[in-house]
Protein backbone atom coordinates (compact mmCIF):
# COMPACT_ATOMS: atom_id res chain seq x y z
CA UNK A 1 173.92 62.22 35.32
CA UNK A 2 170.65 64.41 35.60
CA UNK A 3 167.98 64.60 32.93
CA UNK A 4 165.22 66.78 32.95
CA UNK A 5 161.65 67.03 34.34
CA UNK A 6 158.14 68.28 32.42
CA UNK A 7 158.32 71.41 33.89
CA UNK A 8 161.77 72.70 33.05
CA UNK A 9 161.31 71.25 29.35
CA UNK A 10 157.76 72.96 29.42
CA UNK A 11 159.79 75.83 30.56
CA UNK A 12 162.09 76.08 27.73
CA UNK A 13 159.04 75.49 25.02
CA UNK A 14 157.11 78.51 26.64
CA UNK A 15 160.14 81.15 26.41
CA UNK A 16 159.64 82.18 22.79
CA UNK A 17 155.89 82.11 23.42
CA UNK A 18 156.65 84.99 25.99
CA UNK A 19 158.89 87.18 23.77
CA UNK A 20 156.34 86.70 21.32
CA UNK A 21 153.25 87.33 23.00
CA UNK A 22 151.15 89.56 21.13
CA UNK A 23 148.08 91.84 23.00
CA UNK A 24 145.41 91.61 20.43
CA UNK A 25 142.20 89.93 21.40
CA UNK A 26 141.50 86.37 20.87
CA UNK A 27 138.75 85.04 18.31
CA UNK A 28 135.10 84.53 19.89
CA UNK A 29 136.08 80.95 18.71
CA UNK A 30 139.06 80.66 21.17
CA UNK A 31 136.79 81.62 24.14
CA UNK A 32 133.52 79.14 23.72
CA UNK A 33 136.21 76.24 23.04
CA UNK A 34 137.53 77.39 26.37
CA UNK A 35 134.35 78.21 28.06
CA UNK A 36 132.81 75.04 27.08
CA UNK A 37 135.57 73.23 28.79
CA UNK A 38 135.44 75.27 32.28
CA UNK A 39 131.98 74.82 32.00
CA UNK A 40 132.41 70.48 32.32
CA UNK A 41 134.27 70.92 35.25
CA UNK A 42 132.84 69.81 38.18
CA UNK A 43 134.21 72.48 40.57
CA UNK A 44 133.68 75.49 37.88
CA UNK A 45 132.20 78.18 40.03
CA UNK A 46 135.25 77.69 42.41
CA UNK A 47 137.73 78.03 39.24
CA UNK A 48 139.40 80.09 36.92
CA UNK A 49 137.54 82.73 37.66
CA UNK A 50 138.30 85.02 35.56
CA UNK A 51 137.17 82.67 32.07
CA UNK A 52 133.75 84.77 32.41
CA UNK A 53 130.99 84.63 28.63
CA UNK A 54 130.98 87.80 27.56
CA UNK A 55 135.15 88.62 27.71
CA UNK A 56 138.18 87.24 25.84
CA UNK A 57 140.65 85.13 27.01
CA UNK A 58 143.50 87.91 25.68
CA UNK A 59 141.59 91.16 26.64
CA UNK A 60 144.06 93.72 27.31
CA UNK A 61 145.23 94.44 29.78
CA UNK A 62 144.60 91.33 31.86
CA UNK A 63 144.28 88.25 29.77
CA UNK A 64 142.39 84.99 31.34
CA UNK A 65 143.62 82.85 33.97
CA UNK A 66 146.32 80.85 32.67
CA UNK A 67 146.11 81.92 28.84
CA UNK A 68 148.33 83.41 26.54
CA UNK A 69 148.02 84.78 23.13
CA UNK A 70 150.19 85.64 19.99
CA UNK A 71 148.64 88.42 17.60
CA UNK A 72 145.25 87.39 18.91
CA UNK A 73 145.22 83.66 19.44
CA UNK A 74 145.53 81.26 22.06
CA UNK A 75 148.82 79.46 22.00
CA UNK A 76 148.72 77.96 25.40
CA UNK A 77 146.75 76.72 28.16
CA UNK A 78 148.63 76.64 31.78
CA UNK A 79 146.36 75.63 34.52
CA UNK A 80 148.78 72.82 36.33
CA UNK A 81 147.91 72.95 40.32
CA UNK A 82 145.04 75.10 40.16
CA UNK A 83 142.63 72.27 42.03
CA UNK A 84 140.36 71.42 38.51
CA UNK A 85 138.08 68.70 39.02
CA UNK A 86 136.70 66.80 36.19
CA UNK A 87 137.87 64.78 32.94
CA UNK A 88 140.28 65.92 30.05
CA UNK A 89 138.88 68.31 27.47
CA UNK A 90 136.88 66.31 25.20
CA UNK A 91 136.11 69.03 22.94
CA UNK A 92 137.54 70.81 20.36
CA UNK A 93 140.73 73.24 21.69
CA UNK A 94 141.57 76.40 20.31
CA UNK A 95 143.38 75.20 17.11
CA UNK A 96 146.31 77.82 17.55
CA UNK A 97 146.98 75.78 21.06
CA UNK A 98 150.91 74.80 21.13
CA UNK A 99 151.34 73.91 24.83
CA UNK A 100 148.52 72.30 27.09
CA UNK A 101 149.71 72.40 30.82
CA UNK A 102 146.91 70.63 33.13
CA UNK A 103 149.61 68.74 35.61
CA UNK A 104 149.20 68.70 39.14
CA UNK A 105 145.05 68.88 38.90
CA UNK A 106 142.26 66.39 39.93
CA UNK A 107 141.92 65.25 36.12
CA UNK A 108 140.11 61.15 36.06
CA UNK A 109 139.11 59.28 34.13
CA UNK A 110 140.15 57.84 30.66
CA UNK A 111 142.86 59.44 28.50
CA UNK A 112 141.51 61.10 25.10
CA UNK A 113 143.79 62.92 23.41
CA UNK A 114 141.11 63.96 20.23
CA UNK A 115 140.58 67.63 21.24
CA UNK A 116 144.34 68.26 20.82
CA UNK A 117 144.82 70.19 17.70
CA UNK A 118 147.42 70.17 15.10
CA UNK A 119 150.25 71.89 15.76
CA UNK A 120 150.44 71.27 19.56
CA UNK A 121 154.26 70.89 20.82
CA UNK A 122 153.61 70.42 24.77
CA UNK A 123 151.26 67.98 26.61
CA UNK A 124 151.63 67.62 30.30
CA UNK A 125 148.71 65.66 32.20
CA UNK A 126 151.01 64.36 34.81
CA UNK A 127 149.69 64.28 38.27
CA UNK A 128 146.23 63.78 37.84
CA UNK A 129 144.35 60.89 38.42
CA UNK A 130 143.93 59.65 34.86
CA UNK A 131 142.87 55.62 34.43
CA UNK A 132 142.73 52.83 32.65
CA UNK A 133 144.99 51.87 29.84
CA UNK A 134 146.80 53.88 26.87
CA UNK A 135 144.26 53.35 24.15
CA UNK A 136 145.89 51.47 21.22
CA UNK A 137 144.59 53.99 18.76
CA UNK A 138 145.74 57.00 20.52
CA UNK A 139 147.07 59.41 17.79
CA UNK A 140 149.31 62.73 18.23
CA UNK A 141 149.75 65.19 15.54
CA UNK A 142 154.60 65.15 14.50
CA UNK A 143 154.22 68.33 15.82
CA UNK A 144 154.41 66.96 19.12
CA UNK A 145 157.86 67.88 20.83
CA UNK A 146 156.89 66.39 24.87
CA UNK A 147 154.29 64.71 26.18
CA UNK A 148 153.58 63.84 29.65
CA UNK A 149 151.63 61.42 31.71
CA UNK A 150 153.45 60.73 34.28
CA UNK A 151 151.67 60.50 38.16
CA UNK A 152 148.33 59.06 36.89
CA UNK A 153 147.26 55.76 37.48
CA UNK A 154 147.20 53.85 33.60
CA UNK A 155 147.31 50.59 33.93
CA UNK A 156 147.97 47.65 31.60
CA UNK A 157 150.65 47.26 28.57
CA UNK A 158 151.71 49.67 26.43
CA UNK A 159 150.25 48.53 22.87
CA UNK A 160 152.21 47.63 20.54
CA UNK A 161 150.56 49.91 17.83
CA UNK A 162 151.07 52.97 19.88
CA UNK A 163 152.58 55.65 17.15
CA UNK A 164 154.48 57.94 18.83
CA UNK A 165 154.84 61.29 16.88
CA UNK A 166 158.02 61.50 14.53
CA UNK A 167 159.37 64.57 16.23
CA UNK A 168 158.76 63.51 19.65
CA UNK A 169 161.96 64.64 21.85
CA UNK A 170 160.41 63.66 25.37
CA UNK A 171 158.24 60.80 26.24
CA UNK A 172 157.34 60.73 30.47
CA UNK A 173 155.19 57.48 31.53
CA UNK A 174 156.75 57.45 34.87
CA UNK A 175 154.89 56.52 38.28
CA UNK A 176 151.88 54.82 37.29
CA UNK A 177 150.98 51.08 37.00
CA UNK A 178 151.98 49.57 33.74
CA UNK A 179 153.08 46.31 33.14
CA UNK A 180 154.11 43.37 30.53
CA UNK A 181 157.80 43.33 29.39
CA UNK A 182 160.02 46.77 28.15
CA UNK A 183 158.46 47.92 25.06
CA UNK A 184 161.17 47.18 22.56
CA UNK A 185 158.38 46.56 19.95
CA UNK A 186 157.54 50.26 19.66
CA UNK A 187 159.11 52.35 17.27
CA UNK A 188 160.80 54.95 18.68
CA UNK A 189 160.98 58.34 16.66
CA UNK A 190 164.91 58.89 15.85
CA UNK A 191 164.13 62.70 17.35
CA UNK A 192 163.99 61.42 21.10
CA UNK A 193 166.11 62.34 23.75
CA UNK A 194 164.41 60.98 26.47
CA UNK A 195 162.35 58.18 27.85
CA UNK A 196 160.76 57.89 30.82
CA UNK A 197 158.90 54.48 32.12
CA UNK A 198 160.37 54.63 36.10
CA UNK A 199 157.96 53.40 38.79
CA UNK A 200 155.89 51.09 36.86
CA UNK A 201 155.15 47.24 37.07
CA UNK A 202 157.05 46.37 33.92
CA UNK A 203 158.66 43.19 34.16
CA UNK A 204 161.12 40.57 32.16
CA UNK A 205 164.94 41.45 31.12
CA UNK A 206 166.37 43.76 28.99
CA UNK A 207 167.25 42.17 25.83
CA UNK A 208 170.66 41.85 24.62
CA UNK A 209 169.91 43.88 21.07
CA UNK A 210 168.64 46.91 23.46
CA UNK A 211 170.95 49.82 21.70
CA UNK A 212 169.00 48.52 18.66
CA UNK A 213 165.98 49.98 19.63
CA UNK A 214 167.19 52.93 20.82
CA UNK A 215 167.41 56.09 18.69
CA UNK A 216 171.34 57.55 18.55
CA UNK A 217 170.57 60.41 20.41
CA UNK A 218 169.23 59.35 23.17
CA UNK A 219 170.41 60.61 26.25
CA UNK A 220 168.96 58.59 29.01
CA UNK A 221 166.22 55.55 29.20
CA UNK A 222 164.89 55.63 32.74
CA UNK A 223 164.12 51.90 34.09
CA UNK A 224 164.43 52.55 37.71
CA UNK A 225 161.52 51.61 40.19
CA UNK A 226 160.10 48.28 38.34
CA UNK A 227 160.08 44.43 38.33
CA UNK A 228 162.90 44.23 35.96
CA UNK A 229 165.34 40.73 35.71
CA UNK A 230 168.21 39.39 34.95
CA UNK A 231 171.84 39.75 33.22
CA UNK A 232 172.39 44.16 31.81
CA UNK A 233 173.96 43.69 28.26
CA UNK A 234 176.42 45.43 26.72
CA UNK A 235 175.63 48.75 25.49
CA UNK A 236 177.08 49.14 22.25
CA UNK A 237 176.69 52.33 19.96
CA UNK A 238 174.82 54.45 22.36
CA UNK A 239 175.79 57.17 24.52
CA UNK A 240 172.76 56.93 26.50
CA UNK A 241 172.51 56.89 30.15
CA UNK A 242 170.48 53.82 31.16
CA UNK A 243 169.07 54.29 35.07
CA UNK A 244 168.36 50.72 36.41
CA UNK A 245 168.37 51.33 40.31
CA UNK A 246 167.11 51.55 42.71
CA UNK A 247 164.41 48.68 42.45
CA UNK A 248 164.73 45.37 39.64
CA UNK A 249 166.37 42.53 40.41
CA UNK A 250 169.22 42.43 37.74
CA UNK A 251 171.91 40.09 38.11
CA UNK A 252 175.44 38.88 36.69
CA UNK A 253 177.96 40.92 35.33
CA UNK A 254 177.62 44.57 34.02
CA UNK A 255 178.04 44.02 30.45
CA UNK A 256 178.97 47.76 29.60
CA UNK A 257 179.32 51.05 31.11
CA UNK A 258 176.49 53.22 31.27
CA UNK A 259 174.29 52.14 33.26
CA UNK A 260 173.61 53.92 36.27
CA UNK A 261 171.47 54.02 40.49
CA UNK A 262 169.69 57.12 39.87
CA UNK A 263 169.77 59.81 42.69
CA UNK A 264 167.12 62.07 42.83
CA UNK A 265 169.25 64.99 44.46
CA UNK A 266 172.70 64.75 43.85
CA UNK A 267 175.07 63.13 41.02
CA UNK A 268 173.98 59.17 39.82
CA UNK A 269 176.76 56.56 40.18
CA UNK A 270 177.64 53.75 38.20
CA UNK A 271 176.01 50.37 38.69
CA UNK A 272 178.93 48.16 39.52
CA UNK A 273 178.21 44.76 41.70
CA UNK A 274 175.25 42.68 41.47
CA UNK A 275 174.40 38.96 42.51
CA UNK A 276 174.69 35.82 40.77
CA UNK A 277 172.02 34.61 38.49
């Protein structure tokens, strides 16, 4: 009763990249979108140090720091834990870019999503010290497979006229500070597998139509960690793993199976005896 984290899934979206990697050069394009962005750093002469004017970010034989290219493009961008200080491209990216990797970095302020271009499949900003809340008109091209933000510190709800992407398979908001009650009001794209919203401040029950909202192939919701109350209902017509504990405050009987204490190294069990209401 495991799911998976941002960096296996970004993983498994990178491996056909690799076997597909071409060696031509990349446009002149590609490298002042990428340039421009070093150069807004505020650390930059400590950085990447090989994203130099005058060179390509796919120059054989060594291509740039944390690039890679297919038949002369830039298809992703992995810089997680490379110590970048500064704010969230606010540019333009290259517009073949399918996976942007900046977790683990030094990233603040707001979160602006506009330089992403269309066609991306993999955003991971988690661990960074993003802030503020999820803006309400924040909009992400279907060809969106994950997207991470998980480890910043966003505050307030999640709106209501969020639109998640219609392919999205992963969603990871765990382990910052949002609050109001679980976001049942969202549409959730019937392509999700996954749904991550542990270690926040969310509060209120679950509601009793909860497999309602859920897509059918889900395979785990993630709940663990907040301010969460009240009676778990049954779970009918899902086969989703729900994690609930540790943290909440849920009470009553266990309307269903399926709900489960997450352990972080070793197999989940079964949430069986709670208090009283």
């Amino acid at each position: 009763m495991r799911h998976c984290t941002p960096l296996l899934l970004a993983a498994a979206l990178l491996a056909t990249a690799v076997l597909q990697s071409g060696q031509a050069a990349a446009s002149p394009l590609d490298a002042d979108l990428l340039l421009g962005w070093k150069g807004s750093l505020e650390n930059n002469d400590t950085v990447l140090h090989s994203w130099v004017p005058g060179t390509a970010p796919c120059d054989d034989p060594q291509w740039w720091e944390g690039i890679m290219c297919i038949d002369g493009n830039v298809t992703a961008l992995l810089v997680g834990s490379m110590g970048l200080l500064g704010a969230l491209p606010t540019s333009p990216l290259p517009p073949s870019l399918a996976n942007l990797h900046l977790y683990n970095n030094s990233l603040s302020g707001s979160l602006d999503l506009a330089s992403v271009p269309d066609g991306i499949q993999a955003v991971n900003l988690a661990g960074n010290a993003l802030n503020g809340s999820i803006p309400a008109e924040m909009s992400l091209p279907d060809s969106l497979l994950q997207l991470s933000l998980s480890g910043n510190a966003l505050t307030g709800t999640i709106p209501a006229t969020l639109q998640l992407p219609a392919n999205l398979q992963y969603l990871f908001l765990a382990n910052n500070s949002l609050s109001g009650e679980l976001p049942t009001y969202l549409q959730l794209p019937p392509t999700l597998l996954g749904l991550d919203l542990f270690n926040n401040r969310l509060s209120g029950g679950i509601p009793p139509n909860l497999t309602e909202w859920l897509p059918e192939g889900l395979y785990y919701l993630d709940l663990h960690g907040n301010s969460l109350t009240g009676p778990l209902p049954p779970l009918n017509n899902t086969n989703a793993n729900i994690y609930v504990q540790p943290g909440n405050s849920f009470c009553g009987q266990v309307g269903s199976p399926g709900y489960y204490v997450y352990n972080p190294v070793g197999q989940s069990t079964d949430v069986t005896d709670l208090p009283p209401c």
